[in-house]
PDB file of N, CA and C in Angstrom:
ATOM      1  N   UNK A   1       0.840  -1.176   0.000  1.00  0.00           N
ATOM      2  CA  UNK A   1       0.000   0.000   0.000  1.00  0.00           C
ATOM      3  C   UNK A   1       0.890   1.247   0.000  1.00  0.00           C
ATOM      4  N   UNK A   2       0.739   2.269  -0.642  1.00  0.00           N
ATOM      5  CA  UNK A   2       1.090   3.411  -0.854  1.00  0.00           C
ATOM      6  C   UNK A   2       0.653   4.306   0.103  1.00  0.00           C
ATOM      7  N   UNK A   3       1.786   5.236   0.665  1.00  0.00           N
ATOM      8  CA  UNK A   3       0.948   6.228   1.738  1.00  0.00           C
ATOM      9  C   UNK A   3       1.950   7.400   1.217  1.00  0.00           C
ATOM     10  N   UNK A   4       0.784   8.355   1.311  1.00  0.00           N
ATOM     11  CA  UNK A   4       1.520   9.641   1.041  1.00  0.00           C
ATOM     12  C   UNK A   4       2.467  10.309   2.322  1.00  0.00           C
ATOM     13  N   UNK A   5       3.525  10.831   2.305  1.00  0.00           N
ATOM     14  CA  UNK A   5       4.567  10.996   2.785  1.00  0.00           C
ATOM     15  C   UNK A   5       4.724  12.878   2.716  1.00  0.00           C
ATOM     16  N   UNK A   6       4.518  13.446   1.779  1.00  0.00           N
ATOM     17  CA  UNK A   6       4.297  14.731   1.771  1.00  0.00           C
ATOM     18  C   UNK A   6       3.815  15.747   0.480  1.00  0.00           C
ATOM     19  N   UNK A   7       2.838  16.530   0.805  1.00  0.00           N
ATOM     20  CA  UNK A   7       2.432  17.437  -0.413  1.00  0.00           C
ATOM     21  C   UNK A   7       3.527  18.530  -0.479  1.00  0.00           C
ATOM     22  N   UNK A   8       4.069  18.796  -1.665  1.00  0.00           N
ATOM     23  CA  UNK A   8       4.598  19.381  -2.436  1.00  0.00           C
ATOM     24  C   UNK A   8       3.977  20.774  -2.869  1.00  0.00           C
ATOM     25  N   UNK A   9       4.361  22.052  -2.888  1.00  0.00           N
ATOM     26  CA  UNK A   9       3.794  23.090  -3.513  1.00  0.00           C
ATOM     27  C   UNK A   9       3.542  22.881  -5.033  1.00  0.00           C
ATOM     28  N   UNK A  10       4.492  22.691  -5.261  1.00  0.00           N
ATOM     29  CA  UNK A  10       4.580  22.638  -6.861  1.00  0.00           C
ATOM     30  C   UNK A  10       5.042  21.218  -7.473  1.00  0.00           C
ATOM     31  N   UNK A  11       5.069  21.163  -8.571  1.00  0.00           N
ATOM     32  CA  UNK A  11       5.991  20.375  -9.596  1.00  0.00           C
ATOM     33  C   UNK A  11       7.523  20.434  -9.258  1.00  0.00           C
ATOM     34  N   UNK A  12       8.127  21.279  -9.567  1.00  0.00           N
ATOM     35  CA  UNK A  12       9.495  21.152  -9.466  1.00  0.00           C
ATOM     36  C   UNK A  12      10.184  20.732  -7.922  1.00  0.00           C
ATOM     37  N   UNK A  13       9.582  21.256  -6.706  1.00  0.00           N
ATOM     38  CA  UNK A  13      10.075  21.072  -5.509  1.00  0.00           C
ATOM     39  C   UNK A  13       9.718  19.354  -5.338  1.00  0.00           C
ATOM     40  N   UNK A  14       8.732  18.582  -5.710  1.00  0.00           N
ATOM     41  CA  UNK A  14       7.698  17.445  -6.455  1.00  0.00           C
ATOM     42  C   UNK A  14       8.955  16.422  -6.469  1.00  0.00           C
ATOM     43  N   UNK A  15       9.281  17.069  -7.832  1.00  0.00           N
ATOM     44  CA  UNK A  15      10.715  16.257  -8.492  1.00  0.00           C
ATOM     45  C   UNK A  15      11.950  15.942  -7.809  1.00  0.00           C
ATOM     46  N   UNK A  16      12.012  17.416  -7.155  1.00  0.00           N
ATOM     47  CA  UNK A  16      13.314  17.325  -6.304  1.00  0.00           C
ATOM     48  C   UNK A  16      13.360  16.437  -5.482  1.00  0.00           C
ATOM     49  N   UNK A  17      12.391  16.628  -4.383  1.00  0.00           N
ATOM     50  CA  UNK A  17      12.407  15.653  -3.395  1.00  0.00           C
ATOM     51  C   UNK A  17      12.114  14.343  -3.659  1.00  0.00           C
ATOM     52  N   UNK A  18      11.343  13.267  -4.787  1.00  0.00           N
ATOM     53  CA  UNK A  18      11.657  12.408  -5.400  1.00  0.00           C
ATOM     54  C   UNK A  18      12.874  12.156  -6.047  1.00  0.00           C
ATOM     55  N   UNK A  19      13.706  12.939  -6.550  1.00  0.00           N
ATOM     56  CA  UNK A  19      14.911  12.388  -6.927  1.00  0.00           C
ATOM     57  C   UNK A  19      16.024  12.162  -5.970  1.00  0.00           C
ATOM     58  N   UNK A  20      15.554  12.504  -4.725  1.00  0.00           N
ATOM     59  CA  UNK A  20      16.706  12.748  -3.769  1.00  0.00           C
ATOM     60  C   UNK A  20      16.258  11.343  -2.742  1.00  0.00           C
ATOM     61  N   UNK A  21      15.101  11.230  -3.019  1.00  0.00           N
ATOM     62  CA  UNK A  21      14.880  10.108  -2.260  1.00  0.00           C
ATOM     63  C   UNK A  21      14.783   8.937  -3.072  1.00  0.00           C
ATOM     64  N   UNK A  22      14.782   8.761  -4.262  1.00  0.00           N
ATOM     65  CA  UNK A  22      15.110   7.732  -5.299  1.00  0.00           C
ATOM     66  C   UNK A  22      16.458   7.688  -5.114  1.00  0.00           C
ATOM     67  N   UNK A  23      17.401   8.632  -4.929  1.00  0.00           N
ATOM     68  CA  UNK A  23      19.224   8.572  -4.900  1.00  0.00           C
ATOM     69  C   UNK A  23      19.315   7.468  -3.535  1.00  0.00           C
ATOM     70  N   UNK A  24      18.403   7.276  -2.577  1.00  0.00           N
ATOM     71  CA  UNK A  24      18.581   7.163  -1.316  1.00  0.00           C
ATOM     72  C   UNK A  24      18.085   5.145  -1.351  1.00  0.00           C
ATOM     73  N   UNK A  25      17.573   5.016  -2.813  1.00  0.00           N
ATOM     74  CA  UNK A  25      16.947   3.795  -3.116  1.00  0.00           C
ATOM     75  C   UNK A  25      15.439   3.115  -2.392  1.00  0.00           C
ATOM     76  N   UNK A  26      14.758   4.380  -2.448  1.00  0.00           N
ATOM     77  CA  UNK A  26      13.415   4.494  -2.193  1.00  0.00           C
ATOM     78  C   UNK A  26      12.346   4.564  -3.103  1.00  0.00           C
ATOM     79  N   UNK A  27      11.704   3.439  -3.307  1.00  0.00           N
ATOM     80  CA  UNK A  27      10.623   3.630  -4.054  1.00  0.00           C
ATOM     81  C   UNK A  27       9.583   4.980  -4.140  1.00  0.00           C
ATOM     82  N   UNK A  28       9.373   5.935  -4.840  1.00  0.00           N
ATOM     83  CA  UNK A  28       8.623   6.897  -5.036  1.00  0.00           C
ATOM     84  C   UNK A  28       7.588   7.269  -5.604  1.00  0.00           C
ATOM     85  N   UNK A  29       6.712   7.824  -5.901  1.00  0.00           N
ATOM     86  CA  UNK A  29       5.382   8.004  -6.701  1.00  0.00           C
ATOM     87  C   UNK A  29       5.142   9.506  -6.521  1.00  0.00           C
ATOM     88  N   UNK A  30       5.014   9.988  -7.609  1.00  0.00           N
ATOM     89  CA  UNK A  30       4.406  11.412  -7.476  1.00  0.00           C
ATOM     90  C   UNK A  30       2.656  11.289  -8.356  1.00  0.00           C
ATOM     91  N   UNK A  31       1.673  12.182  -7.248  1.00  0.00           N
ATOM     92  CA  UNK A  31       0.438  12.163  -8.207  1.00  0.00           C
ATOM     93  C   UNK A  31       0.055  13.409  -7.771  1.00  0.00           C
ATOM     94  N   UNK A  32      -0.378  14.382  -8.717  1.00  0.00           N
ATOM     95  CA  UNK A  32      -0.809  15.727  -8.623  1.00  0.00           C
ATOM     96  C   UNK A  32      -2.337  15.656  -7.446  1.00  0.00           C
ATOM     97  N   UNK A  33      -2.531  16.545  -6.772  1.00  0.00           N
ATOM     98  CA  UNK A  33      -3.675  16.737  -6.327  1.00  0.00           C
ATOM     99  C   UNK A  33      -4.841  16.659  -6.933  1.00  0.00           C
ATOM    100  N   UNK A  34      -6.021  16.803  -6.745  1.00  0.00           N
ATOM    101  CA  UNK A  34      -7.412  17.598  -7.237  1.00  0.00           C
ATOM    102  C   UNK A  34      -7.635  18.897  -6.987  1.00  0.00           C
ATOM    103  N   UNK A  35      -7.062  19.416  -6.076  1.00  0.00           N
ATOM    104  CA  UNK A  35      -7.203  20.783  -5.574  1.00  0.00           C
ATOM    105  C   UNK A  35      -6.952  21.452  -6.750  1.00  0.00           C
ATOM    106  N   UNK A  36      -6.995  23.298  -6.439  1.00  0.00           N
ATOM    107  CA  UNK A  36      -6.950  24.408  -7.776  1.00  0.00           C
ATOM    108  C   UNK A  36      -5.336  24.498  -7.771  1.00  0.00           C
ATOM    109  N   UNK A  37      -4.963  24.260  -6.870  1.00  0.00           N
ATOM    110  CA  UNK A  37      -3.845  24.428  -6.868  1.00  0.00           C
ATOM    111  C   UNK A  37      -2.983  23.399  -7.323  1.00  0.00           C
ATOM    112  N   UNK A  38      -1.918  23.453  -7.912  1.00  0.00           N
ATOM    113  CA  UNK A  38      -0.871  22.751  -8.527  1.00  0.00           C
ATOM    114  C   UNK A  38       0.096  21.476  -7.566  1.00  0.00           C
ATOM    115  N   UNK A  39      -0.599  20.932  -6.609  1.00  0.00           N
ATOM    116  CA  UNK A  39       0.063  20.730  -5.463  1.00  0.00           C
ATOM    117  C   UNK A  39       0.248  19.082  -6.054  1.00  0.00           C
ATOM    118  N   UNK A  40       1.296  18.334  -5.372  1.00  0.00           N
ATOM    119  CA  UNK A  40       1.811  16.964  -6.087  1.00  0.00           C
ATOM    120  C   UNK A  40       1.921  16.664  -4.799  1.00  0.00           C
ATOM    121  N   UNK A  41       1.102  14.955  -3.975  1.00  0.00           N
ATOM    122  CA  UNK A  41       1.475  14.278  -3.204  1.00  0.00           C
ATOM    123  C   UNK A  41       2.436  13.278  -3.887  1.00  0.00           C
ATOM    124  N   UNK A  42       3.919  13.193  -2.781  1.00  0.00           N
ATOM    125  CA  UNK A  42       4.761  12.280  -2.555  1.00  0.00           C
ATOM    126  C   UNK A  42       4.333  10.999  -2.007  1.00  0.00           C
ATOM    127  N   UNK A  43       4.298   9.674  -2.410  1.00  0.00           N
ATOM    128  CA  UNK A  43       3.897   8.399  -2.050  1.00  0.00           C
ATOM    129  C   UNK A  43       5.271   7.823  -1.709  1.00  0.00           C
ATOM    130  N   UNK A  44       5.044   6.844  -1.064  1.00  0.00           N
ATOM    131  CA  UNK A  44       6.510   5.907  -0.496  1.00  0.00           C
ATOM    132  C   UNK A  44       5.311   4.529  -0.498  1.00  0.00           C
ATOM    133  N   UNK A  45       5.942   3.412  -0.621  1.00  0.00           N
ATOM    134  CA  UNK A  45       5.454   2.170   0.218  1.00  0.00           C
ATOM    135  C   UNK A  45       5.219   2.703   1.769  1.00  0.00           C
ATOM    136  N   UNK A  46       4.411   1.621   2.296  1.00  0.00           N
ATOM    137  CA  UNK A  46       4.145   1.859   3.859  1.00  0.00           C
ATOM    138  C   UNK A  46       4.843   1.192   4.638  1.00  0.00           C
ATOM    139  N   UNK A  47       5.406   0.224   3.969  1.00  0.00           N
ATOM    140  CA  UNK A  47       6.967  -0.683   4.621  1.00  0.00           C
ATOM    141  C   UNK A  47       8.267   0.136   4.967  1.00  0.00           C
ATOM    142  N   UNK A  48       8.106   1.188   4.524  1.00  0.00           N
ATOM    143  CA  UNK A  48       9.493   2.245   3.747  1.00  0.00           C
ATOM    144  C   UNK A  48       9.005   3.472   4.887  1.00  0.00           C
ATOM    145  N   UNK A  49       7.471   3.352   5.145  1.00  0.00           N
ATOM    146  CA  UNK A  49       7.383   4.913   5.742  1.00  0.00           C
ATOM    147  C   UNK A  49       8.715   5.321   7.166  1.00  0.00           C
ATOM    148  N   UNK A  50       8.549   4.749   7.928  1.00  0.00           N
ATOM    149  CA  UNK A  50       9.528   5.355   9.317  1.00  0.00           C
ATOM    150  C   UNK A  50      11.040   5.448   8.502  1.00  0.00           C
ATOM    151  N   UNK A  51      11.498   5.042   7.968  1.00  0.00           N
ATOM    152  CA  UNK A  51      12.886   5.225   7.127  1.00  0.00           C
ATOM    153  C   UNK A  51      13.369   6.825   6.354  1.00  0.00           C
ATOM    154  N   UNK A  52      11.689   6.587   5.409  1.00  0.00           N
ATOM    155  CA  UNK A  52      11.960   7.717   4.369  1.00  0.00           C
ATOM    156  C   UNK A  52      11.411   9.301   5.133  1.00  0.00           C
ATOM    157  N   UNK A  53      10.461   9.100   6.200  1.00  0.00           N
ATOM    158  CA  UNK A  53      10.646  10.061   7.440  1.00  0.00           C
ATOM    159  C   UNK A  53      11.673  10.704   7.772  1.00  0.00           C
ATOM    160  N   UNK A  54      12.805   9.696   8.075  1.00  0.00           N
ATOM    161  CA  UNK A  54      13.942  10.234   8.472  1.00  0.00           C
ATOM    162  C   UNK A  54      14.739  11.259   7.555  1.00  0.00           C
ATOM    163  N   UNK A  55      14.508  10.690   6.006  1.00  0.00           N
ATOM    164  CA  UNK A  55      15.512  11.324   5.243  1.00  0.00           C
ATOM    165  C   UNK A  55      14.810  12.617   4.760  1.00  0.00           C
ATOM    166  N   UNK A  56      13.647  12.154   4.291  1.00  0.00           N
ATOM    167  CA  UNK A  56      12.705  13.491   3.930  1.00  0.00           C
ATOM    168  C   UNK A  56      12.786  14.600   4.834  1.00  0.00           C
ATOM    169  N   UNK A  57      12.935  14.522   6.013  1.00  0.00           N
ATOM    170  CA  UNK A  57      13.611  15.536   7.505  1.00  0.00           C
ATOM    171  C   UNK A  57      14.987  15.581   6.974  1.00  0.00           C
ATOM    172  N   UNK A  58      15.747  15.288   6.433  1.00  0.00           N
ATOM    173  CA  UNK A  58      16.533  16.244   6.099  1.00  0.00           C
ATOM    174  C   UNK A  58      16.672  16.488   4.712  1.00  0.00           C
ATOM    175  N   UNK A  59      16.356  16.307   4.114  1.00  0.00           N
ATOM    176  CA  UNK A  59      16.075  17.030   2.933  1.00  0.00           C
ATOM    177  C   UNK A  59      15.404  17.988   2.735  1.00  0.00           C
ATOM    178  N   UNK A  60      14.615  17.846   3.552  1.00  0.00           N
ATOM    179  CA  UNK A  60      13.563  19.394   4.176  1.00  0.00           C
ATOM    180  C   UNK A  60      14.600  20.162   4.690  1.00  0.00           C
ATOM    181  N   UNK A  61      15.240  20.220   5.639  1.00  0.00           N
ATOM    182  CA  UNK A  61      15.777  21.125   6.570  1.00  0.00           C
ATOM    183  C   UNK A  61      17.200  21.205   5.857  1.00  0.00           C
ATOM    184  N   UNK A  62      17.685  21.030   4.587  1.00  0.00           N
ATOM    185  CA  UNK A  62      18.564  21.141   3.751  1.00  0.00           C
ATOM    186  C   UNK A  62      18.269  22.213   2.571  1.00  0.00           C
ATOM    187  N   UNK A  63      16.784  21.886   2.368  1.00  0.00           N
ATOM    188  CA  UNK A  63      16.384  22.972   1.376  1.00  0.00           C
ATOM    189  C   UNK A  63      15.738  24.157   2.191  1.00  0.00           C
ATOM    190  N   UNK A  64      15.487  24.435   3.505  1.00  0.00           N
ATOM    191  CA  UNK A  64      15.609  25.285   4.439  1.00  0.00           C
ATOM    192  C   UNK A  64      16.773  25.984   4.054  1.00  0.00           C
ATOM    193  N   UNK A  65      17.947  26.057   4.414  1.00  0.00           N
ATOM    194  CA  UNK A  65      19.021  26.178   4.374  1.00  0.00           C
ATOM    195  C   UNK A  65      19.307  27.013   3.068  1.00  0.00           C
ATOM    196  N   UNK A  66      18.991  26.507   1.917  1.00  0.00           N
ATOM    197  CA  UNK A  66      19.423  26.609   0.600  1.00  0.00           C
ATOM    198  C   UNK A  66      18.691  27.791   0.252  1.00  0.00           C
ATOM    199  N   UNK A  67      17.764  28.057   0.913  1.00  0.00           N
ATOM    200  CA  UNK A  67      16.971  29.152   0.469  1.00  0.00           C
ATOM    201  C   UNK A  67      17.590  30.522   0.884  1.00  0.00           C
TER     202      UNK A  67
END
């Protein structure tokens, strides 16, 4: 089962954080919202969730940083 892991503002931030967690050898899924807004939920397996938690926390608080 697929569980979403985090909404994304956009497309490109979307990508990023899927490619960084694909580098990490994590299965990924991106699927756009329904909302008006442009927003993309991040999926992981649910086997994977407490793991990719960890890394997605810093990849977050990396692109904190970067800004």
């Amino acid at each position: 089962m697929w569980t979403v892991i985090y909404i994304a503002p956009n497309s490109k931030t979307a990508e990023r954080i899927k490619d960084k967690l694909t580098e990490e050898s994590f299965l990924v899924k991106l699927r756009q919202t329904n909302a008006a807004k442009q927003q993309f939920e991040i999926l992981v397996p649910e086997t994977e969730l407490e793991e990719v938690q960890e890394v997605l926390k810093d990849i977050l608080h990396s692109s904190h940083r970067e800004s």
